[in-house]
C-alpha atoms as a PDB file:
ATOM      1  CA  UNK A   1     -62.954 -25.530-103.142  1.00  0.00           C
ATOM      2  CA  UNK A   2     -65.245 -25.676-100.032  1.00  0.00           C
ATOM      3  CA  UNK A   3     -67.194 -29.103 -99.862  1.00  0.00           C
ATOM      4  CA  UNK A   4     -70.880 -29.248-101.319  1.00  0.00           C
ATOM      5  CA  UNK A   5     -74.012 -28.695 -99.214  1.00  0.00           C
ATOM      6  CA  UNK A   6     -74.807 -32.217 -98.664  1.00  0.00           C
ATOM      7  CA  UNK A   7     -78.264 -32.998 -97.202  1.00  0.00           C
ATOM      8  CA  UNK A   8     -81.350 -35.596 -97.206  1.00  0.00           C
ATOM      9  CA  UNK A   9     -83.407 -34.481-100.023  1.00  0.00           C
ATOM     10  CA  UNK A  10     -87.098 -35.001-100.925  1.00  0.00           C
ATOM     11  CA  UNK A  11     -88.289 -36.630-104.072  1.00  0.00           C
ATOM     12  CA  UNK A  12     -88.728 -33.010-105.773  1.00  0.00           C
ATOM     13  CA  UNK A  13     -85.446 -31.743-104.715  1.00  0.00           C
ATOM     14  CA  UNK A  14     -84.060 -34.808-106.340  1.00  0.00           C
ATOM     15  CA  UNK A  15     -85.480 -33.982-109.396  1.00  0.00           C
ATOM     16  CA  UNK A  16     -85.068 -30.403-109.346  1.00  0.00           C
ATOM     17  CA  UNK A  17     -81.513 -30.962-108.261  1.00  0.00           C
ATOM     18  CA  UNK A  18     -80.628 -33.488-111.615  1.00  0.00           C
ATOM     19  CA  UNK A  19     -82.290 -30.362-113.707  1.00  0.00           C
ATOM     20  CA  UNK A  20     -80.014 -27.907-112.239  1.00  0.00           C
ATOM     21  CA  UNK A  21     -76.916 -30.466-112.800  1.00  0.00           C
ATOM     22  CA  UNK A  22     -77.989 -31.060-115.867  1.00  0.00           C
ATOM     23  CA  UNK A  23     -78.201 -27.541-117.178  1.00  0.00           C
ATOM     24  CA  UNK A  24     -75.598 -26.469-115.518  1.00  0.00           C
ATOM     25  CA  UNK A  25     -73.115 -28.688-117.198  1.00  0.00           C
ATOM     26  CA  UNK A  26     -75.204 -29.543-120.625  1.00  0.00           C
ATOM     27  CA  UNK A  27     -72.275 -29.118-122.683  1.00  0.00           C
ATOM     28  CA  UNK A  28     -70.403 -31.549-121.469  1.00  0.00           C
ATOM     29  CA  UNK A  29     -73.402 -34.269-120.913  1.00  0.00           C
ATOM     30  CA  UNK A  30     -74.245 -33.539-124.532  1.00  0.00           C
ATOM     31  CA  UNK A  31     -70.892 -34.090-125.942  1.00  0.00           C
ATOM     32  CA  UNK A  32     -70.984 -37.309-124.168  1.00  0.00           C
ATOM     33  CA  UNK A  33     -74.637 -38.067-125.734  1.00  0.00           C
ATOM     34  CA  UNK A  34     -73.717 -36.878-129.241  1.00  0.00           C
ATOM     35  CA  UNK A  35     -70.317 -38.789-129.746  1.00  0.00           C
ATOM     36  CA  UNK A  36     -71.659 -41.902-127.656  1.00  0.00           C
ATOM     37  CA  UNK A  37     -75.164 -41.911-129.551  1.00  0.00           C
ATOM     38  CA  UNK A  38     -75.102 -40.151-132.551  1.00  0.00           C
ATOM     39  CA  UNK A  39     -72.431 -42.658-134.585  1.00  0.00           C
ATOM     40  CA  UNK A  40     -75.110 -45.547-134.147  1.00  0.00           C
ATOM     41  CA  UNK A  41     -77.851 -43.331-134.685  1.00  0.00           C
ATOM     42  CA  UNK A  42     -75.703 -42.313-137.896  1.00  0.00           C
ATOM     43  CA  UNK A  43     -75.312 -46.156-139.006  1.00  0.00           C
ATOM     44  CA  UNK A  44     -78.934 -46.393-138.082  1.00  0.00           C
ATOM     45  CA  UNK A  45     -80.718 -44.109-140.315  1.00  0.00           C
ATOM     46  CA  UNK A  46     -78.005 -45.509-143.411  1.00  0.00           C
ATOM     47  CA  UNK A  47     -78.705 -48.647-143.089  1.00  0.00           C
ATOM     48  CA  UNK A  48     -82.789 -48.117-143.439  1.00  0.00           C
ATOM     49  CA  UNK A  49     -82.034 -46.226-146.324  1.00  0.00           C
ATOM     50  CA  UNK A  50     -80.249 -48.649-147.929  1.00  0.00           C
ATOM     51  CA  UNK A  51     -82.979 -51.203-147.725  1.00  0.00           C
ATOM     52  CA  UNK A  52     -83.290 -52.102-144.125  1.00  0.00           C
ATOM     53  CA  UNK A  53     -80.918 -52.966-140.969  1.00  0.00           C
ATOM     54  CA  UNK A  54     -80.495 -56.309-142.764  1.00  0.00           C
ATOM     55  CA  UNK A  55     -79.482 -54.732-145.884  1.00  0.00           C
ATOM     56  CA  UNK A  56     -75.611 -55.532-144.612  1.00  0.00           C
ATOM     57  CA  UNK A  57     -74.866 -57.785-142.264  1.00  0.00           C
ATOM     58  CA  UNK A  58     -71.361 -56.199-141.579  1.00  0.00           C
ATOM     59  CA  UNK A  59     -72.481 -53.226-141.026  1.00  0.00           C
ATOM     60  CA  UNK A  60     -75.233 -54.655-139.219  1.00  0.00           C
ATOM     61  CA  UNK A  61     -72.545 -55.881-136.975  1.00  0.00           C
ATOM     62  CA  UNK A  62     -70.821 -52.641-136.777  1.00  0.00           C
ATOM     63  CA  UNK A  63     -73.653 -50.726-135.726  1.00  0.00           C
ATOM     64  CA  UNK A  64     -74.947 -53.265-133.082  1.00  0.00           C
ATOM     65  CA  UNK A  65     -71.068 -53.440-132.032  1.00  0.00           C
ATOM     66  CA  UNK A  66     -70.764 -49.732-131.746  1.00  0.00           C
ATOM     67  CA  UNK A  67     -74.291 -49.362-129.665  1.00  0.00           C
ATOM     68  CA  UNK A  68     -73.125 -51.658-127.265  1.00  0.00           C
ATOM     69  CA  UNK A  69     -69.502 -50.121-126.455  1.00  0.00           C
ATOM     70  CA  UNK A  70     -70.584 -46.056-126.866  1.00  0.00           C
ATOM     71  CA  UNK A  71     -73.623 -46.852-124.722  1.00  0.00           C
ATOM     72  CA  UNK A  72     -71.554 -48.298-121.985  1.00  0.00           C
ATOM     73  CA  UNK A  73     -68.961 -45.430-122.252  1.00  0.00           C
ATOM     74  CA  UNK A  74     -71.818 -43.154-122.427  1.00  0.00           C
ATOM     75  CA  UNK A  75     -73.635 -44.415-118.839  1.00  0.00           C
ATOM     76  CA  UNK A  76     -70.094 -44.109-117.156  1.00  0.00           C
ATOM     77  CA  UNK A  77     -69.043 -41.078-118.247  1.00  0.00           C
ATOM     78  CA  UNK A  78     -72.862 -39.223-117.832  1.00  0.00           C
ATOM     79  CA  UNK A  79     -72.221 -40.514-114.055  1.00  0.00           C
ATOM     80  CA  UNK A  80     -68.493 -39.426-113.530  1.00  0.00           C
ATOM     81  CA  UNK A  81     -69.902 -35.994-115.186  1.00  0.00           C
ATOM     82  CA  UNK A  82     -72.976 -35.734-112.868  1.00  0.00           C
ATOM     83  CA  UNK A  83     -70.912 -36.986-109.488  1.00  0.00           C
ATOM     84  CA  UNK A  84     -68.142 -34.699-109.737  1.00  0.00           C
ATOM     85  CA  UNK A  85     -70.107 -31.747-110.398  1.00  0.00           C
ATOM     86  CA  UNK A  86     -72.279 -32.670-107.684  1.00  0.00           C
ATOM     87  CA  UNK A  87     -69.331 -32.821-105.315  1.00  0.00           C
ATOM     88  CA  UNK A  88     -68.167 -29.168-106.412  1.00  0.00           C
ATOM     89  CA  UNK A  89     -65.706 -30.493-108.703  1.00  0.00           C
ATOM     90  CA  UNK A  90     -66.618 -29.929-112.617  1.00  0.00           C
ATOM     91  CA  UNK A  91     -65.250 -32.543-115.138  1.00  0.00           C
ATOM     92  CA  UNK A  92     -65.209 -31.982-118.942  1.00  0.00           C
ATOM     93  CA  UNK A  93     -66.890 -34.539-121.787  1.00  0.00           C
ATOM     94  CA  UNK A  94     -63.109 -35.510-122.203  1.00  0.00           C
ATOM     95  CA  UNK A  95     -62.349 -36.361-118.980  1.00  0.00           C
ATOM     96  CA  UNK A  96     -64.973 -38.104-118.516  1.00  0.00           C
ATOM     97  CA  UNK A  97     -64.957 -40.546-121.968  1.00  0.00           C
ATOM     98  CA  UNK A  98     -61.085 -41.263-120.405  1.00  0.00           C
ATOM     99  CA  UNK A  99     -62.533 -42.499-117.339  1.00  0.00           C
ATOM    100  CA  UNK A 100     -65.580 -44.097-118.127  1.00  0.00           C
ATOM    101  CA  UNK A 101     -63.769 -46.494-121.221  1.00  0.00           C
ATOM    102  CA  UNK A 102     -61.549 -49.113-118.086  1.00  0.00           C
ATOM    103  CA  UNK A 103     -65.430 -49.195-116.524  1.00  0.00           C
ATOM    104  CA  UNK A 104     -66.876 -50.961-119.698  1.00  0.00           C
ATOM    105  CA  UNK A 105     -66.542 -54.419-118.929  1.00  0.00           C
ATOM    106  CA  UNK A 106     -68.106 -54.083-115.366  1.00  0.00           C
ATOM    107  CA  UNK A 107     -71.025 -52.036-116.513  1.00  0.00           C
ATOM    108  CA  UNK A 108     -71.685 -54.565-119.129  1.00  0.00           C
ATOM    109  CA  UNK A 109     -72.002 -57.459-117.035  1.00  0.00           C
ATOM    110  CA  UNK A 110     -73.797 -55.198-114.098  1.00  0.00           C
ATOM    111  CA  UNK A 111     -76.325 -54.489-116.552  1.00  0.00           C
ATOM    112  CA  UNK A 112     -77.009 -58.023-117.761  1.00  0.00           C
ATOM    113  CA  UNK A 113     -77.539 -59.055-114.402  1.00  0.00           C
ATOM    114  CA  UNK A 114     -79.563 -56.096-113.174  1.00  0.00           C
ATOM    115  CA  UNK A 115     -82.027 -56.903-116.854  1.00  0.00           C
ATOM    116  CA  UNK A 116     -81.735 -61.042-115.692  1.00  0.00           C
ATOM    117  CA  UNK A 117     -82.806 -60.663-112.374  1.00  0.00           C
ATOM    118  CA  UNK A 118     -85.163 -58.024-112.957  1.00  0.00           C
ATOM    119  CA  UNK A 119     -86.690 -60.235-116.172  1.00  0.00           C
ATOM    120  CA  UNK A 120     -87.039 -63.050-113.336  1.00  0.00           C
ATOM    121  CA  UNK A 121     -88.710 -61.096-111.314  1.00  0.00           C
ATOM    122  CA  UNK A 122     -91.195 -60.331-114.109  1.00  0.00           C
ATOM    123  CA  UNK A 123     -91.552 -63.649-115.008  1.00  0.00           C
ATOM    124  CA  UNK A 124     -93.280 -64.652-111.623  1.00  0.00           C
ATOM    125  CA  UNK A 125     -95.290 -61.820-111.258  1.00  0.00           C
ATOM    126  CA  UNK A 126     -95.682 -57.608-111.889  1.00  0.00           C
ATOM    127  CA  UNK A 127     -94.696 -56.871-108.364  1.00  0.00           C
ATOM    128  CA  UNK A 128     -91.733 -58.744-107.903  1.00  0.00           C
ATOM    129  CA  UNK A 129     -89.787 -57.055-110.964  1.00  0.00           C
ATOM    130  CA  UNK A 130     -90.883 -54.047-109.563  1.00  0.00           C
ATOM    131  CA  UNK A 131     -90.100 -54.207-106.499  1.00  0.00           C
ATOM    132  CA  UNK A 132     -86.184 -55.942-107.765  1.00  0.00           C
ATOM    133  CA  UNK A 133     -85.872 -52.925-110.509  1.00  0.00           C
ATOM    134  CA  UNK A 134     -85.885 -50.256-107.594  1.00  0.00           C
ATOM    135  CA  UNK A 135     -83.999 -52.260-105.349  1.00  0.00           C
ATOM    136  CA  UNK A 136     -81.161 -52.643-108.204  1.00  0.00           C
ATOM    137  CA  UNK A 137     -81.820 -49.310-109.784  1.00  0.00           C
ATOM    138  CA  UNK A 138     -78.279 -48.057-108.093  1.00  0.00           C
ATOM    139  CA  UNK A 139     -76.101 -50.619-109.240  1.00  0.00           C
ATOM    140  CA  UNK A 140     -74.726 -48.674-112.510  1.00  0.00           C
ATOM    141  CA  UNK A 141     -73.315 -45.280-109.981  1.00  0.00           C
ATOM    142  CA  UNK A 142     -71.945 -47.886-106.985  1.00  0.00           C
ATOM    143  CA  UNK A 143     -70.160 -49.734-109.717  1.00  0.00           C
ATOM    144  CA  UNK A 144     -68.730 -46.366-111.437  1.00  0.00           C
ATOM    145  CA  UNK A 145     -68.424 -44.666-108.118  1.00  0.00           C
ATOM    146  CA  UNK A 146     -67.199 -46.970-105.887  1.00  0.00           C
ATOM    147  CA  UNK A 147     -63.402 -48.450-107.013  1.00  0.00           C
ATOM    148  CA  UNK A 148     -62.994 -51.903-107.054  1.00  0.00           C
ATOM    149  CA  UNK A 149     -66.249 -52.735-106.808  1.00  0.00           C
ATOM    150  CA  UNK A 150     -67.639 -55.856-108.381  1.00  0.00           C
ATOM    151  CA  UNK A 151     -70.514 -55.811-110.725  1.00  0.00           C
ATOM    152  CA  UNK A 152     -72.377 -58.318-108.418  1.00  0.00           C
ATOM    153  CA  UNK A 153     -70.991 -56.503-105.255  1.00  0.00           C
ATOM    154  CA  UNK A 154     -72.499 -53.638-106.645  1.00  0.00           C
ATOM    155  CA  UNK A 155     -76.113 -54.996-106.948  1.00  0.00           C
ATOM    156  CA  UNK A 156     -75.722 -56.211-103.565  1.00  0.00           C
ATOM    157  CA  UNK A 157     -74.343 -52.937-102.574  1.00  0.00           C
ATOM    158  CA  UNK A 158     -78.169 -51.429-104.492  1.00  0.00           C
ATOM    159  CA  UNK A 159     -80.217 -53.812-102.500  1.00  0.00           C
ATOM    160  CA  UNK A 160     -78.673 -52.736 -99.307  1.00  0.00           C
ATOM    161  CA  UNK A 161     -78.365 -49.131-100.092  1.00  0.00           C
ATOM    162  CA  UNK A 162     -82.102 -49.093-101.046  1.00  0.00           C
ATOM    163  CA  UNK A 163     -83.636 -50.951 -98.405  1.00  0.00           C
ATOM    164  CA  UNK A 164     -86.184 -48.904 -96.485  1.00  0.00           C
ATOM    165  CA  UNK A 165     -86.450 -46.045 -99.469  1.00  0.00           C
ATOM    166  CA  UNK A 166     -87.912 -48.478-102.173  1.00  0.00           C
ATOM    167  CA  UNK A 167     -91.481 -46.346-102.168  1.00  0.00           C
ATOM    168  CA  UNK A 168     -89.254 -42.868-101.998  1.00  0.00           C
ATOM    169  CA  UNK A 169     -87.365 -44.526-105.423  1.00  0.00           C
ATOM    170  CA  UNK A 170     -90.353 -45.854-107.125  1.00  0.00           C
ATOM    171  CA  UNK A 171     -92.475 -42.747-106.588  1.00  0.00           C
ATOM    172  CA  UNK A 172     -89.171 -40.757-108.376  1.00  0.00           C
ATOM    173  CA  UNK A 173     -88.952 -43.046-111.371  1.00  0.00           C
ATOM    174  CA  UNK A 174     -92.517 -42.992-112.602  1.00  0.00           C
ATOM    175  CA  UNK A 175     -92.248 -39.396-111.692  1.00  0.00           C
ATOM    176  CA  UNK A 176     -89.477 -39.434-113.956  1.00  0.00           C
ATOM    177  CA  UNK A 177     -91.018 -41.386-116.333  1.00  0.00           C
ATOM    178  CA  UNK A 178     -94.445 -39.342-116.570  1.00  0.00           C
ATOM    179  CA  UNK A 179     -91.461 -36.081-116.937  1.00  0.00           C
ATOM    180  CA  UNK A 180     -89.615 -37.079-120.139  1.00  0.00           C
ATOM    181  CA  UNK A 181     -91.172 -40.775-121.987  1.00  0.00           C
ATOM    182  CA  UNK A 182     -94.636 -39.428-121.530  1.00  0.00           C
ATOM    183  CA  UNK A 183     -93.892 -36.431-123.630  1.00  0.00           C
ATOM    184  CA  UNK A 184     -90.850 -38.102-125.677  1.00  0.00           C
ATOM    185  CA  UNK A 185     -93.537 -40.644-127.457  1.00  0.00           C
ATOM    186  CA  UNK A 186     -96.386 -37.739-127.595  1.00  0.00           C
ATOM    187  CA  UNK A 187     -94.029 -35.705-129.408  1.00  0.00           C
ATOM    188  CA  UNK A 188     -92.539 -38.585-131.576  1.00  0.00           C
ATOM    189  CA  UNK A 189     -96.117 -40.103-132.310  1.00  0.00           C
ATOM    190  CA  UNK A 190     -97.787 -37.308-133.484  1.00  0.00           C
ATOM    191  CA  UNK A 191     -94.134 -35.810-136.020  1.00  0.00           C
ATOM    192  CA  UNK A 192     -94.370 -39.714-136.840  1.00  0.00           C
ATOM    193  CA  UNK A 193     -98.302 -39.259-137.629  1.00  0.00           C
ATOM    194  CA  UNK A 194     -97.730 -35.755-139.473  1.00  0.00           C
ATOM    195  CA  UNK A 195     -94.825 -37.105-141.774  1.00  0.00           C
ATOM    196  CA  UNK A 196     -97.076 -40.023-142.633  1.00  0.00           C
ATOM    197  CA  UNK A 197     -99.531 -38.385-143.533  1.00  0.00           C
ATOM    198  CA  UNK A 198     -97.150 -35.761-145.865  1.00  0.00           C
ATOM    199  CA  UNK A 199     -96.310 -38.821-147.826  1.00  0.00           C
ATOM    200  CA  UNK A 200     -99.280 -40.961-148.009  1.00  0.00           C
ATOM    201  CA  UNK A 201    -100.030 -40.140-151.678  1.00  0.00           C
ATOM    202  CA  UNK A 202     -95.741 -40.577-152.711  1.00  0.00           C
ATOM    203  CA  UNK A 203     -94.053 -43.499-154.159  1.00  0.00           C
ATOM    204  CA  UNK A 204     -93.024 -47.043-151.582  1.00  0.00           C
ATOM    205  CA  UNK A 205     -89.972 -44.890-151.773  1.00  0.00           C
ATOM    206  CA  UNK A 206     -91.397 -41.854-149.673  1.00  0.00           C
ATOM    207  CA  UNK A 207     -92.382 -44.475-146.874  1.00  0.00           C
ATOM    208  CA  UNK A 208     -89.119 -44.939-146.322  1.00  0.00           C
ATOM    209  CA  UNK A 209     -88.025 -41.564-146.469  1.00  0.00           C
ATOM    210  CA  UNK A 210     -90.714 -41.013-143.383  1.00  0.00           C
ATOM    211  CA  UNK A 211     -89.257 -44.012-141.930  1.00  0.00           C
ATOM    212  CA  UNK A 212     -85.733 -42.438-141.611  1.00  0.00           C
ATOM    213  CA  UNK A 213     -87.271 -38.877-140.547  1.00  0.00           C
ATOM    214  CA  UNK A 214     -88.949 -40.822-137.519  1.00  0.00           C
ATOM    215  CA  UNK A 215     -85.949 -42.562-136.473  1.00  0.00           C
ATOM    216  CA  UNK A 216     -83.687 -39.901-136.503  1.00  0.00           C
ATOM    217  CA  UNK A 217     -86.522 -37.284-134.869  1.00  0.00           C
ATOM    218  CA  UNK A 218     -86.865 -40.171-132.202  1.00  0.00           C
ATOM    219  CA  UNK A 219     -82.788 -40.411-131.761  1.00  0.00           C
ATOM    220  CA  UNK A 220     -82.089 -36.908-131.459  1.00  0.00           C
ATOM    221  CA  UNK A 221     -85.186 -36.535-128.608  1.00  0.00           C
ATOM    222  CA  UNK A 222     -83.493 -39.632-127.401  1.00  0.00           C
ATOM    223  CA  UNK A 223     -79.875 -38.287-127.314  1.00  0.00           C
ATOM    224  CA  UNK A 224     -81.517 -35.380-124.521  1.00  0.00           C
ATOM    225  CA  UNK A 225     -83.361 -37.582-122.428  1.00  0.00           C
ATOM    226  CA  UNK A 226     -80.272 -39.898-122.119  1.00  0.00           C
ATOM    227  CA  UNK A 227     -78.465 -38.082-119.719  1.00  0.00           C
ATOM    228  CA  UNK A 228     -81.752 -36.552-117.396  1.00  0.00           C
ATOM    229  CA  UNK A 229     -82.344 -40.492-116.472  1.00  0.00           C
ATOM    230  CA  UNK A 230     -78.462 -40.928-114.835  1.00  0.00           C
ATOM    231  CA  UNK A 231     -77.959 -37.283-113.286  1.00  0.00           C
ATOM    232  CA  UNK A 232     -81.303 -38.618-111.167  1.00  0.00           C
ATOM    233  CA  UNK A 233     -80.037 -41.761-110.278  1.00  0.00           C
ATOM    234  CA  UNK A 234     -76.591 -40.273-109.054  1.00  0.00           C
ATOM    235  CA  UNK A 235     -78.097 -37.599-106.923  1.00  0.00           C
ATOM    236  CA  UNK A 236     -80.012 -40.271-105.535  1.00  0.00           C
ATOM    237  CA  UNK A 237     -77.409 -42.557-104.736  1.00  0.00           C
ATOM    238  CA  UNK A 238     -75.714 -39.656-103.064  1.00  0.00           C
ATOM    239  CA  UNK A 239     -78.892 -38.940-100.809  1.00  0.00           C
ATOM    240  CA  UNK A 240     -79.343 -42.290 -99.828  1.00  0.00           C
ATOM    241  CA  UNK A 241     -75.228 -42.563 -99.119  1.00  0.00           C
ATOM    242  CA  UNK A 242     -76.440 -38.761 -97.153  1.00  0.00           C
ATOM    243  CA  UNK A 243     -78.809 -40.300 -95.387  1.00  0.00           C
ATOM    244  CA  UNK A 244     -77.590 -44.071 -94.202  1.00  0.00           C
ATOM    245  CA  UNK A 245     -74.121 -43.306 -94.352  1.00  0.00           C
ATOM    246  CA  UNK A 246     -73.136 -39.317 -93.328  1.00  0.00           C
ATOM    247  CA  UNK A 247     -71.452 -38.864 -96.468  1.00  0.00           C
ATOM    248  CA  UNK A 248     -72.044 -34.931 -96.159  1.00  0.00           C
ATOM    249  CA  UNK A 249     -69.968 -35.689 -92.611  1.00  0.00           C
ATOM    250  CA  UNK A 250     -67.259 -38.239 -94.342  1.00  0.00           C
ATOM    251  CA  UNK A 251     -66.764 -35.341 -97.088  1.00  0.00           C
ATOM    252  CA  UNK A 252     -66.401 -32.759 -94.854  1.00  0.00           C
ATOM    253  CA  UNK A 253     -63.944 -34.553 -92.660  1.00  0.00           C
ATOM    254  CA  UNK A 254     -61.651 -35.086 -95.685  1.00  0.00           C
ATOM    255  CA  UNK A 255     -61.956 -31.360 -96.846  1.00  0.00           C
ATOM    256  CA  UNK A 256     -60.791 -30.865 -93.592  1.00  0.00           C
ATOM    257  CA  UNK A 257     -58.044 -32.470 -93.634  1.00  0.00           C
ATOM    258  CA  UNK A 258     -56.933 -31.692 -96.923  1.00  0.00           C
ATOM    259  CA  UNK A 259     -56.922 -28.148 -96.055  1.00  0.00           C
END
């Protein structure tokens, strides 16, 4: 297969880019999204109906256990998907959920550094987190993408990466943002408003029932969105790898030389 077009893209062509990936290859981004969210989502909505998420501690557990782990597998395999399709080489849901579950541990403790730092950054000021969320915002693809790569190499490996293109990434993620939340809690607010108002003359029981009908509306919106947010942030990486780095060269050189 002949290498992909590689080249610097603009904001828009980021984004329009992560559409095309994303449509191109939504089956397989939402098998991963189903299987990875849907079982919480699942344990979710039974728990409320059973009298609330402390209703049963064990399954309390479960469910908060089964979050964690699917929503790890979920991130690495979204970003194996997204990569290798962007590189001209297609990878199934399956393939993907293999080689996402060894990255688990790393993208665990990447993230709880990225949200510690970040949270520090908060802490002193708005700026400052802001200005450490962008620079960080590419340490979940380095540590997926890159093998053997540390999850503290990898935020190192962000910071560098991102240095110099911090307005470029800022100006895509609340373009993002405005995109797919604006419109996510628009849509969810006003089903949420509509079902509460179908059952403001029921039973307790009927609040509940709107409860649950929220929730899951909210999940299944949710289940959508999930993927959009990592297909941009790989095709980013890769134009900032483009752009420092020649990876369009580096690729072609090795498809080269393969052939």
């Amino acid at each position: 297969m002949p290498p992909p077009a590689l080249r610097p893209l603009s904001v828009g062509e980021i984004l329009d880019t992560s559409f095309s990936l994303y449509r191109r290859h939504f089956a397989a981004l939402a098998t991963v999204a189903v299987i990875c969210t849907g079982l919480p989502l699942v344990l979710r909505l039974f728990l409320e109906a059973g009298g609330g998420v402390f209703s049963s501690i064990p399954l309390l557990l479960v469910y908060l256990l089964s979050t964690v782990v699917l929503s790890l597998v979920a991130t690495g395999a979204t970003v194996f998907i997204v990569s290798e399709s962007y590189l001209g080489r297609p990878l199934s849901a399956r393939e993907a959920l293999a080689r996402a579950t060894p990255y688990m541990g790393r993208i665990l403790l990447c993230s709880f550094l990225m949200a510690f730092i970040v949270g520090l950054g908060f802490l002193f000021f708005l700026i400052p987190g802001i200005v450490l969320g962008v620079g960080l915002a590419l340490a979940i693809p380095a540590v997926v993408l890159e093998p053997g790569r540390s999850a503290s190499a990898a935020l190192s490996r962000s910071w560098e990466l991102t240095r110099g293109a911090r307005w470029r990434l800022f100006a895509l993620g609340v373009t993002l943002l405005v995109l797919l939340y604006v419109p996510f809690f628009a849509i969810t607010g006003v089903l949420t408003f509509l079902l509460s108002r179908g059952g403001s003359s029921a039973v307790t029981g009927a609040a509940s029932s709107t409860t649950i009908a929220a929730l899951a509306l909210a999940g299944i919106v949710q289940i959508f969105i999930y993927p959009l947010f990592y297909c941009v942030l790989t095709v980013a990486y890769y134009d900032l790898r483009v752009r420092k780095e020649g990876f369009d060269l580096e690729l072609l050189a090795t498809s080269l030389q393969t052939a």
